[in-house]
N, C-alpha and C. Protein backbone atom coordinates (compact mmCIF):
# COMPACT_ATOMS: atom_id res chain seq x y z
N UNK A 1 -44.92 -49.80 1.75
CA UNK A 1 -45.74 -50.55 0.80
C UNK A 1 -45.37 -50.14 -0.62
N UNK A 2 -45.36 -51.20 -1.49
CA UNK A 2 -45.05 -50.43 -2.83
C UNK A 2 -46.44 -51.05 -3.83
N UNK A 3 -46.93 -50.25 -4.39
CA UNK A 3 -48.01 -50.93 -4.96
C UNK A 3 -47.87 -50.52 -7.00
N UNK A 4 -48.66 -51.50 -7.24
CA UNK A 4 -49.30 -51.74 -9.04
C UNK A 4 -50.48 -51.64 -9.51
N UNK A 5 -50.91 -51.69 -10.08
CA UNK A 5 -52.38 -51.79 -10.51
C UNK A 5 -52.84 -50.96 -12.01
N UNK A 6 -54.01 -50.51 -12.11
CA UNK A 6 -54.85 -50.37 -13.42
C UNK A 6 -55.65 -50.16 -12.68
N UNK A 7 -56.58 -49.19 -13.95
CA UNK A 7 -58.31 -48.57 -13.16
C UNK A 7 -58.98 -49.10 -12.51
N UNK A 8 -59.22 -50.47 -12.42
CA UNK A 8 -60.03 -51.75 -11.07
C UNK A 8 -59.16 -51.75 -9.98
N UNK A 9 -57.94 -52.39 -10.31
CA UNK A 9 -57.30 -52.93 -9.40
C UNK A 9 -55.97 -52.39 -8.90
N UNK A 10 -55.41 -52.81 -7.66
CA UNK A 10 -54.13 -52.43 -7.59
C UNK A 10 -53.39 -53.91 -7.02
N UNK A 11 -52.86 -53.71 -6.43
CA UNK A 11 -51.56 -55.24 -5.98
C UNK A 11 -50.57 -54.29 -5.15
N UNK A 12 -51.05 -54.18 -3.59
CA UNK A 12 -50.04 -53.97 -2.86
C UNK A 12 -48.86 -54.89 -2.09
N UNK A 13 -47.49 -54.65 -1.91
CA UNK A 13 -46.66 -55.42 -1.57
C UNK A 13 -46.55 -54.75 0.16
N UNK A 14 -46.33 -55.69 1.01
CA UNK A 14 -46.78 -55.50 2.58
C UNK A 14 -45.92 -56.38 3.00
N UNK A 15 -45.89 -55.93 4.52
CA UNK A 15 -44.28 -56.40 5.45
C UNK A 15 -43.58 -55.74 5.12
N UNK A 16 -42.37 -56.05 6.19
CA UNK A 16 -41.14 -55.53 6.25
C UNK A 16 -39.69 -56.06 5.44
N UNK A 17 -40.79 -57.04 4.61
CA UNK A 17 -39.85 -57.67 4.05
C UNK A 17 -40.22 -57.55 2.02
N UNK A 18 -41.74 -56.87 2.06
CA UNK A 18 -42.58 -56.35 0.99
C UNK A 18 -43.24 -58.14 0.40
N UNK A 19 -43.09 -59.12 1.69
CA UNK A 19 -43.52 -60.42 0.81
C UNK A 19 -45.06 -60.91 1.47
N UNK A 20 -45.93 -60.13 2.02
CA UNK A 20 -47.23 -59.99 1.69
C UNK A 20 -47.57 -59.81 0.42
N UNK A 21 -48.79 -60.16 -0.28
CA UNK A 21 -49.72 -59.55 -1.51
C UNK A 21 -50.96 -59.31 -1.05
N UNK A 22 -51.61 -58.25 -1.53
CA UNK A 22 -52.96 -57.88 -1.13
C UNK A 22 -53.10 -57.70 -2.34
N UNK A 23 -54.23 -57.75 -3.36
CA UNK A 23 -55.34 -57.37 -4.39
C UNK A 23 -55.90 -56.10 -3.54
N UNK A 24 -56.23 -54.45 -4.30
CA UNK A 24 -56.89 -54.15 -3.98
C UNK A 24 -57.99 -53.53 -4.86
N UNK A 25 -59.47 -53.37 -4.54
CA UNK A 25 -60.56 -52.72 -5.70
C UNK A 25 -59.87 -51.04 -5.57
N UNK A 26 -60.25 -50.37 -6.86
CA UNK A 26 -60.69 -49.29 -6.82
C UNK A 26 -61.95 -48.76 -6.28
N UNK A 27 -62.51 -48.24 -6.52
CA UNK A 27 -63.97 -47.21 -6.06
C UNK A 27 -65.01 -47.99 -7.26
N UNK A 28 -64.10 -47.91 -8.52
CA UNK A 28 -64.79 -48.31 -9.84
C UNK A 28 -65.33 -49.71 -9.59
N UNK A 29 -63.96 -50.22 -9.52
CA UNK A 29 -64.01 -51.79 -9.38
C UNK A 29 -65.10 -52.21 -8.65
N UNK A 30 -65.33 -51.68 -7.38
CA UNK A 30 -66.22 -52.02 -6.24
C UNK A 30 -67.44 -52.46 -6.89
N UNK A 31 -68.17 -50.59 -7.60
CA UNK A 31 -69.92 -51.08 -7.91
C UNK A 31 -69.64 -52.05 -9.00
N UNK A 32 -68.33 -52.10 -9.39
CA UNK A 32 -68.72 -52.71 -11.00
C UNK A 32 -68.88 -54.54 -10.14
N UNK A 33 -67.97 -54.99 -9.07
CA UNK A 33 -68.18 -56.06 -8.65
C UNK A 33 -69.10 -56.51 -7.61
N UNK A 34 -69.75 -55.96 -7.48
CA UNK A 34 -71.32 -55.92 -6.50
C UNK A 34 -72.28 -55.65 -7.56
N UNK A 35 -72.30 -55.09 -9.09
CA UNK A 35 -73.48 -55.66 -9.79
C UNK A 35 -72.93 -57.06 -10.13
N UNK A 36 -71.81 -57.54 -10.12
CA UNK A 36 -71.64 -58.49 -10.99
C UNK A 36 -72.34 -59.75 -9.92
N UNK A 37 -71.54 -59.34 -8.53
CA UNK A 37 -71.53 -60.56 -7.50
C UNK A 37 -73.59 -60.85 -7.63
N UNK A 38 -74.54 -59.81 -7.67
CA UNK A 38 -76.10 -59.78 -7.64
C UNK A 38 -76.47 -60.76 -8.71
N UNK A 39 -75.72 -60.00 -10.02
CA UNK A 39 -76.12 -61.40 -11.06
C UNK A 39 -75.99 -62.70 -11.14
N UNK A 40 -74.39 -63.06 -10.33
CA UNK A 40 -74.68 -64.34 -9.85
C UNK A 40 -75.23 -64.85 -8.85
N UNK A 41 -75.49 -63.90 -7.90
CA UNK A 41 -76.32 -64.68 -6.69
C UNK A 41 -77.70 -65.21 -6.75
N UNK A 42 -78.39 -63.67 -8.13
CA UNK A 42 -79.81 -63.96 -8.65
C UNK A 42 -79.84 -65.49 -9.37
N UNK A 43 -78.69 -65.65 -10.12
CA UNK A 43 -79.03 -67.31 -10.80
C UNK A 43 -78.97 -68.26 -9.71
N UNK A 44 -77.89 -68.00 -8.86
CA UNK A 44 -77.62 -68.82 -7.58
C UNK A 44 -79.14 -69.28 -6.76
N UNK A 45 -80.16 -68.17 -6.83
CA UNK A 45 -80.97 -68.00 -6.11
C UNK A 45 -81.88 -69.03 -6.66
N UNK A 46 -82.16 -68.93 -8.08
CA UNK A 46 -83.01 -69.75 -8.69
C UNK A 46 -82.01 -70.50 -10.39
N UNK A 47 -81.46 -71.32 -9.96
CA UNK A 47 -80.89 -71.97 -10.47
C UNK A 47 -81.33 -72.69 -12.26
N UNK A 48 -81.96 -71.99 -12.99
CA UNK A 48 -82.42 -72.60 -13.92
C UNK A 48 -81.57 -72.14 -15.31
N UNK A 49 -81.88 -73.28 -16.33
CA UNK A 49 -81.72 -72.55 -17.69
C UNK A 49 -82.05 -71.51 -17.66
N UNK A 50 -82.87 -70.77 -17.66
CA UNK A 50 -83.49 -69.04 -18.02
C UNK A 50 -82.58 -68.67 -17.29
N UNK A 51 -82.08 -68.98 -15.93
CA UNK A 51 -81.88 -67.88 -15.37
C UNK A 51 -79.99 -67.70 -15.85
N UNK A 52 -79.57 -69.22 -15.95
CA UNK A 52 -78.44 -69.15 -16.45
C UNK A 52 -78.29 -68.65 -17.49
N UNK A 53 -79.08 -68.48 -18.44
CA UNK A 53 -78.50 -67.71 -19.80
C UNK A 53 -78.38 -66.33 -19.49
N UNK A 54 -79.81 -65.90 -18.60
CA UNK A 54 -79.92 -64.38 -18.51
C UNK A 54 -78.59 -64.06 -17.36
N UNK A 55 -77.87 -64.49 -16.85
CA UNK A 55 -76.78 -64.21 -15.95
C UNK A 55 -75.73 -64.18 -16.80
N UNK A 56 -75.48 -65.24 -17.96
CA UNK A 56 -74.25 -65.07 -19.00
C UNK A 56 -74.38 -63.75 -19.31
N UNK A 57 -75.48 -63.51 -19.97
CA UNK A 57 -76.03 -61.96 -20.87
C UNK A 57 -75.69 -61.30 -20.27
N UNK A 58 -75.82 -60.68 -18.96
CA UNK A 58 -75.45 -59.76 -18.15
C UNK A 58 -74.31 -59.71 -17.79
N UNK A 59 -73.34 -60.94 -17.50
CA UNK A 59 -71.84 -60.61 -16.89
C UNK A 59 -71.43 -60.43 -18.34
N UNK A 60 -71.70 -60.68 -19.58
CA UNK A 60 -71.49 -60.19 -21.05
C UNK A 60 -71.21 -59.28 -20.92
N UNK A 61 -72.74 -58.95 -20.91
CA UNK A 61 -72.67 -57.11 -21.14
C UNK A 61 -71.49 -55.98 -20.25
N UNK A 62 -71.10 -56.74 -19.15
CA UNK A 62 -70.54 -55.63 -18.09
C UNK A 62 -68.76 -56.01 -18.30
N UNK A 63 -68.95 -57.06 -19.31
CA UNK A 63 -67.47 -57.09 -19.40
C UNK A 63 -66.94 -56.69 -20.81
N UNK A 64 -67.97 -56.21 -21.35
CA UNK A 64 -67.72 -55.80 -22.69
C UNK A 64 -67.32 -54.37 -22.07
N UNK A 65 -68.01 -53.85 -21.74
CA UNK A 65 -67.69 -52.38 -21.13
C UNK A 65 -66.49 -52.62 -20.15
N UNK A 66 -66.16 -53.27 -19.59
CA UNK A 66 -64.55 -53.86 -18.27
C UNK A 66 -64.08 -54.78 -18.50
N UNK A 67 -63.67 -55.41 -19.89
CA UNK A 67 -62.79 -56.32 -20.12
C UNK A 67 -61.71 -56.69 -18.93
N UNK A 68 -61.53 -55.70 -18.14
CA UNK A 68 -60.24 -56.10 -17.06
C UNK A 68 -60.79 -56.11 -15.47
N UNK A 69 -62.60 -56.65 -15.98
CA UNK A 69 -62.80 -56.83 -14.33
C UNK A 69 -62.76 -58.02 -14.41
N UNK A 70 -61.74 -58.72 -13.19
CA UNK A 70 -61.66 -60.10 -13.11
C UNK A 70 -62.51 -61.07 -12.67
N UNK A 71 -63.46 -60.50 -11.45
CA UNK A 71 -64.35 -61.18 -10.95
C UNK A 71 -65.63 -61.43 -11.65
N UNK A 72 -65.91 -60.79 -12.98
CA UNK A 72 -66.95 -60.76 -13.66
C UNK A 72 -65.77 -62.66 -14.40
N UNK A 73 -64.44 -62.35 -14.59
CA UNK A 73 -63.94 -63.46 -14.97
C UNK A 73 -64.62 -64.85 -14.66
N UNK A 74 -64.42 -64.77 -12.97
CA UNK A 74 -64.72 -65.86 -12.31
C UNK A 74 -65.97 -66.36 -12.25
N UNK A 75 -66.75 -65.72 -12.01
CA UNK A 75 -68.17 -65.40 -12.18
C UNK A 75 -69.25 -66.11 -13.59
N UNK A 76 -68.48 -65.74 -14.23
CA UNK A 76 -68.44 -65.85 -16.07
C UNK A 76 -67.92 -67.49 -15.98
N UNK A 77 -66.95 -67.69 -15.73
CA UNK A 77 -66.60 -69.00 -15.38
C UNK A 77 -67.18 -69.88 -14.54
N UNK A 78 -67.78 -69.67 -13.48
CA UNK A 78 -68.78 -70.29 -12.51
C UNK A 78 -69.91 -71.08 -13.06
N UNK A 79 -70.50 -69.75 -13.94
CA UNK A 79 -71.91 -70.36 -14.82
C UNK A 79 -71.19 -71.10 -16.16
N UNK A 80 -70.59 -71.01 -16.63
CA UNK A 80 -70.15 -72.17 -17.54
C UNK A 80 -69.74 -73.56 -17.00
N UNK A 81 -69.08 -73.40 -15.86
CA UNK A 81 -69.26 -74.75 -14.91
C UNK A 81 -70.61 -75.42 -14.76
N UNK A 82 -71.43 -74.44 -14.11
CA UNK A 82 -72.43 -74.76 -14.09
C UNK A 82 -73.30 -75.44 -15.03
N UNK A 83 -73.14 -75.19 -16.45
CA UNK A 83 -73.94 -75.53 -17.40
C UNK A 83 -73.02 -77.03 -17.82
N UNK A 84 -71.74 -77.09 -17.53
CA UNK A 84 -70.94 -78.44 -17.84
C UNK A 84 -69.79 -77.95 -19.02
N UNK A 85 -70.05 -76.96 -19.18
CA UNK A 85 -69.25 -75.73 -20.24
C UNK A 85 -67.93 -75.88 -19.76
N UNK A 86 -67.07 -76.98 -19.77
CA UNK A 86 -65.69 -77.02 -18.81
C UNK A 86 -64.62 -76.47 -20.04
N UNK A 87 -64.55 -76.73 -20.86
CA UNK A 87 -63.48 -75.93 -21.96
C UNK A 87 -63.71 -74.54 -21.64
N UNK A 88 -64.93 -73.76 -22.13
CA UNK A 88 -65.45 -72.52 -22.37
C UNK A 88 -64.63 -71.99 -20.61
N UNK A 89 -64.78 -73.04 -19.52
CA UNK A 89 -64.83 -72.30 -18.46
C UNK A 89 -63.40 -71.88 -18.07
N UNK A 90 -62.87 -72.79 -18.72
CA UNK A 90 -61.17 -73.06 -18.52
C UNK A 90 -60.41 -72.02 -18.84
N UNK A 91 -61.20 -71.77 -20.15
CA UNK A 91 -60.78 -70.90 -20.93
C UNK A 91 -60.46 -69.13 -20.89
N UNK A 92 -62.39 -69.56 -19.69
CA UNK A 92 -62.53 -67.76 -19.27
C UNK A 92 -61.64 -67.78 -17.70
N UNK A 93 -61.71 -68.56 -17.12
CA UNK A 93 -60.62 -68.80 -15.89
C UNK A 93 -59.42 -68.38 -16.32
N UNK A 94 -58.40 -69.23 -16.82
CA UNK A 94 -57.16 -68.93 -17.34
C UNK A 94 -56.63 -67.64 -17.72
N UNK A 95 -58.05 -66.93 -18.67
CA UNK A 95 -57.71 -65.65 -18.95
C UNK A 95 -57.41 -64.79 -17.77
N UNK A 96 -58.36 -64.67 -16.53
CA UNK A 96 -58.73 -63.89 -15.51
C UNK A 96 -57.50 -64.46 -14.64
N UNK A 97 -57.23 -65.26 -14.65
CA UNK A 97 -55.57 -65.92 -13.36
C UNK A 97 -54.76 -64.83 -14.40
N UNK A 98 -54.62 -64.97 -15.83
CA UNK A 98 -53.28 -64.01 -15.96
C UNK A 98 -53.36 -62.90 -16.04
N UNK A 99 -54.98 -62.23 -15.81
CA UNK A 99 -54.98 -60.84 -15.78
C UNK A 99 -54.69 -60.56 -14.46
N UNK A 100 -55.16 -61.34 -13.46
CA UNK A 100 -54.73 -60.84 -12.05
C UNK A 100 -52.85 -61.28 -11.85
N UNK A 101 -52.33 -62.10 -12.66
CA UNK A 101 -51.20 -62.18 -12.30
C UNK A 101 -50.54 -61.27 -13.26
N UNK A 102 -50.87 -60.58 -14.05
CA UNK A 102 -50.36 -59.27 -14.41
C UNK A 102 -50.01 -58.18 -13.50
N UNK A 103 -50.87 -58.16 -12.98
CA UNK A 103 -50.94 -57.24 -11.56
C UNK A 103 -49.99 -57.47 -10.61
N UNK A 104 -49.29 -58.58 -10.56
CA UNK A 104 -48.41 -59.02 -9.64
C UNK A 104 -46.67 -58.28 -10.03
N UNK A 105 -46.03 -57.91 -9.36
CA UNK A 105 -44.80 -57.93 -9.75
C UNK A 105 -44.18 -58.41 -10.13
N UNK A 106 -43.46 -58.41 -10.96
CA UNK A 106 -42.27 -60.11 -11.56
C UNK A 106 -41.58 -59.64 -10.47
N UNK A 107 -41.19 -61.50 -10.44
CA UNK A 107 -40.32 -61.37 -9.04
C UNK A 107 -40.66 -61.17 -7.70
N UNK A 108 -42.07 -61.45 -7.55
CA UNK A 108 -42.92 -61.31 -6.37
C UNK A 108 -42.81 -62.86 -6.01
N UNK A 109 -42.56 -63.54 -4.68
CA UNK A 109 -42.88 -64.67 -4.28
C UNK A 109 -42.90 -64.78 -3.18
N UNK A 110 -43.65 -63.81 -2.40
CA UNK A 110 -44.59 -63.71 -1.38
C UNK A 110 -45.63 -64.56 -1.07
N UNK A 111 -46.46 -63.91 -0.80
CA UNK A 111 -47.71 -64.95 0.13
C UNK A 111 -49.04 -63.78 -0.25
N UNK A 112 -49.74 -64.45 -0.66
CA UNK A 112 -51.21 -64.15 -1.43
C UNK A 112 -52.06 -64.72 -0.44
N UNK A 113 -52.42 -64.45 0.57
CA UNK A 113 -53.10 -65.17 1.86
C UNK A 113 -54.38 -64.84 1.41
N UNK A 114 -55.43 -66.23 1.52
CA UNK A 114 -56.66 -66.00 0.85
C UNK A 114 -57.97 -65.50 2.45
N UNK A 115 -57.03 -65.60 3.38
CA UNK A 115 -57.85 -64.60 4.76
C UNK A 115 -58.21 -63.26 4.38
N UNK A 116 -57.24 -62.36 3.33
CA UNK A 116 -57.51 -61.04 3.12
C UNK A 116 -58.90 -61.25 1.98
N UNK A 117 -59.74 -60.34 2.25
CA UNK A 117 -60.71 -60.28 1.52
C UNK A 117 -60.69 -59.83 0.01
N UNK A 118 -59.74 -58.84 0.17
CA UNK A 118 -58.87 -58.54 -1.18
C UNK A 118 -58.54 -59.64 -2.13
N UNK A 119 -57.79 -60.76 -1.69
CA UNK A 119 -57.24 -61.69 -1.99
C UNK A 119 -58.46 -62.72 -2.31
N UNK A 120 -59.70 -63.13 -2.42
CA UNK A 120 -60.71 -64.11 -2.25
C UNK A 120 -60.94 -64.37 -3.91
N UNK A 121 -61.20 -63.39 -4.88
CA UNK A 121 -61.31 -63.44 -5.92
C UNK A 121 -59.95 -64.49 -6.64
N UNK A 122 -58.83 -64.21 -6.31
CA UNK A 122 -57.79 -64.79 -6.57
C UNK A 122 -57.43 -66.03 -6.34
N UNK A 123 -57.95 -66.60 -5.08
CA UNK A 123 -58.37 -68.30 -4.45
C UNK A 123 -59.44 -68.81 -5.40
N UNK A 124 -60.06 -68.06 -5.44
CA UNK A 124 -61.19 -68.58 -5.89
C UNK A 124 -61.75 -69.04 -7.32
N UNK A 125 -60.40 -68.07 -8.22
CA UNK A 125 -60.29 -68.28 -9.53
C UNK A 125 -59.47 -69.86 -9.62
N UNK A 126 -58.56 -70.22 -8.87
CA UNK A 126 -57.63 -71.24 -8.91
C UNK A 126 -58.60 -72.43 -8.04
N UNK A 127 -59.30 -71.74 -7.33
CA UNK A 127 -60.02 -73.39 -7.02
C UNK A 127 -61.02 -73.82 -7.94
N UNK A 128 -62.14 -72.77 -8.73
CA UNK A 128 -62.51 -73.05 -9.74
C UNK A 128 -61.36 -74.25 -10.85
N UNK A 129 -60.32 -73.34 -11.30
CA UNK A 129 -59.72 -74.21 -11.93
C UNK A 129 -59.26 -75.75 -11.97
N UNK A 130 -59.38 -76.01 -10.36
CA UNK A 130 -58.56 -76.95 -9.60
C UNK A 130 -59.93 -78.07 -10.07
N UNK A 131 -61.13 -77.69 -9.62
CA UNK A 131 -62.73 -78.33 -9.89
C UNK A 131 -62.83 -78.44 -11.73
N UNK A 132 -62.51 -77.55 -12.56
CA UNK A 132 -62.53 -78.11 -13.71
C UNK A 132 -61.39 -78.98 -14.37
N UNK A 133 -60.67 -78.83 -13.68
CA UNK A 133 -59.82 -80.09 -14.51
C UNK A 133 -59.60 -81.33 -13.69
N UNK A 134 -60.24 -81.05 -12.85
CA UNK A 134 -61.26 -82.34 -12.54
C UNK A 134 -62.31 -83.36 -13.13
N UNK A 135 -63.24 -82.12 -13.58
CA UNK A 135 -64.16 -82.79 -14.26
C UNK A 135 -63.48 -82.91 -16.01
N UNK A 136 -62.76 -82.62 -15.93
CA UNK A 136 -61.94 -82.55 -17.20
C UNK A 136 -61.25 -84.33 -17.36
N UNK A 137 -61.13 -84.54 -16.01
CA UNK A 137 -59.82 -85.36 -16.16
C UNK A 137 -58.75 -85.26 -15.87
N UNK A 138 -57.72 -84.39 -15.88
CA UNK A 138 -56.90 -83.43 -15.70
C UNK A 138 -56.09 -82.78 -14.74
N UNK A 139 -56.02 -83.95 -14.10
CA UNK A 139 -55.76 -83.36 -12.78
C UNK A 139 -54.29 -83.24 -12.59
N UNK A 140 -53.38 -83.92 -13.77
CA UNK A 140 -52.04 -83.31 -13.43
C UNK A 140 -51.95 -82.19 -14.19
N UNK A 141 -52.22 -80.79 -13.73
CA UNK A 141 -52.14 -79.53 -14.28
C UNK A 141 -51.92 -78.53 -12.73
């Protein structure tokens, strides 16, 4: 295995051929993405203005302190969907696809299989994307 990463994350290369990709958390990464995943589930739970602003505020706050947690990215992007915020969301998406494809090796063109759980954040940023430039219009992107 040969692996990459930064204090959240790493990017291991797998097989015998090194053309697997796995995403993996740190220890850090973990609590920092299980408060994040609560804040969105709490708006999820009760879906309102209040609760959407107070969920922005909070994945705010935790990314001011972890600028390089990605899933606070997606997350952050979710509720701007949500509100119809499709620029703003595009915007925080895009960022978070090239922080996780930082992580990637140049010259990696393997297989990012979205079965690994590791890997879910990373599907999930690009299907977001796939849904806003949709509602964008946009669909040849």
């Amino acid at each position: 295995a040969v692996e990459s990463g930064n204090r959240l994350y790493s990017f291991v290369l797998l097989g015998p051929y090194l053309d697997i990709g796995e995403f993996r958390q740190t220890i850090d990464s973990a609590q920092l993405n299980f408060d994040v995943d609560e804040v969105y589930e709490e708006y999820e739970s009760d879906p309102t203005d209040e609760s959407l602003l107070i969920a922005k505020q909070k994945i705010f706050a935790i990314l001011e302190q972890n600028p390089e947690l990605i899933e606070a990215g997606l997350w952050l992007g979710e509720l701007y969907y949500a509100e119809g915020s499709y620029t703003n969301a595009l915007r925080v998406v895009n960022s978070s696809i090239r922080q996780a494809n930082d992580l990637i090796p140049k010259g990696f063109h393997g297989e990012i299989n979205w079965r690994c759980i590791g890997n879910r954040f990373y599907t999930r940023l690009y299907n977001l994307r796939m849904r806003i430039y949709r509602c964008l219009g946009r669909l040849d992107h």
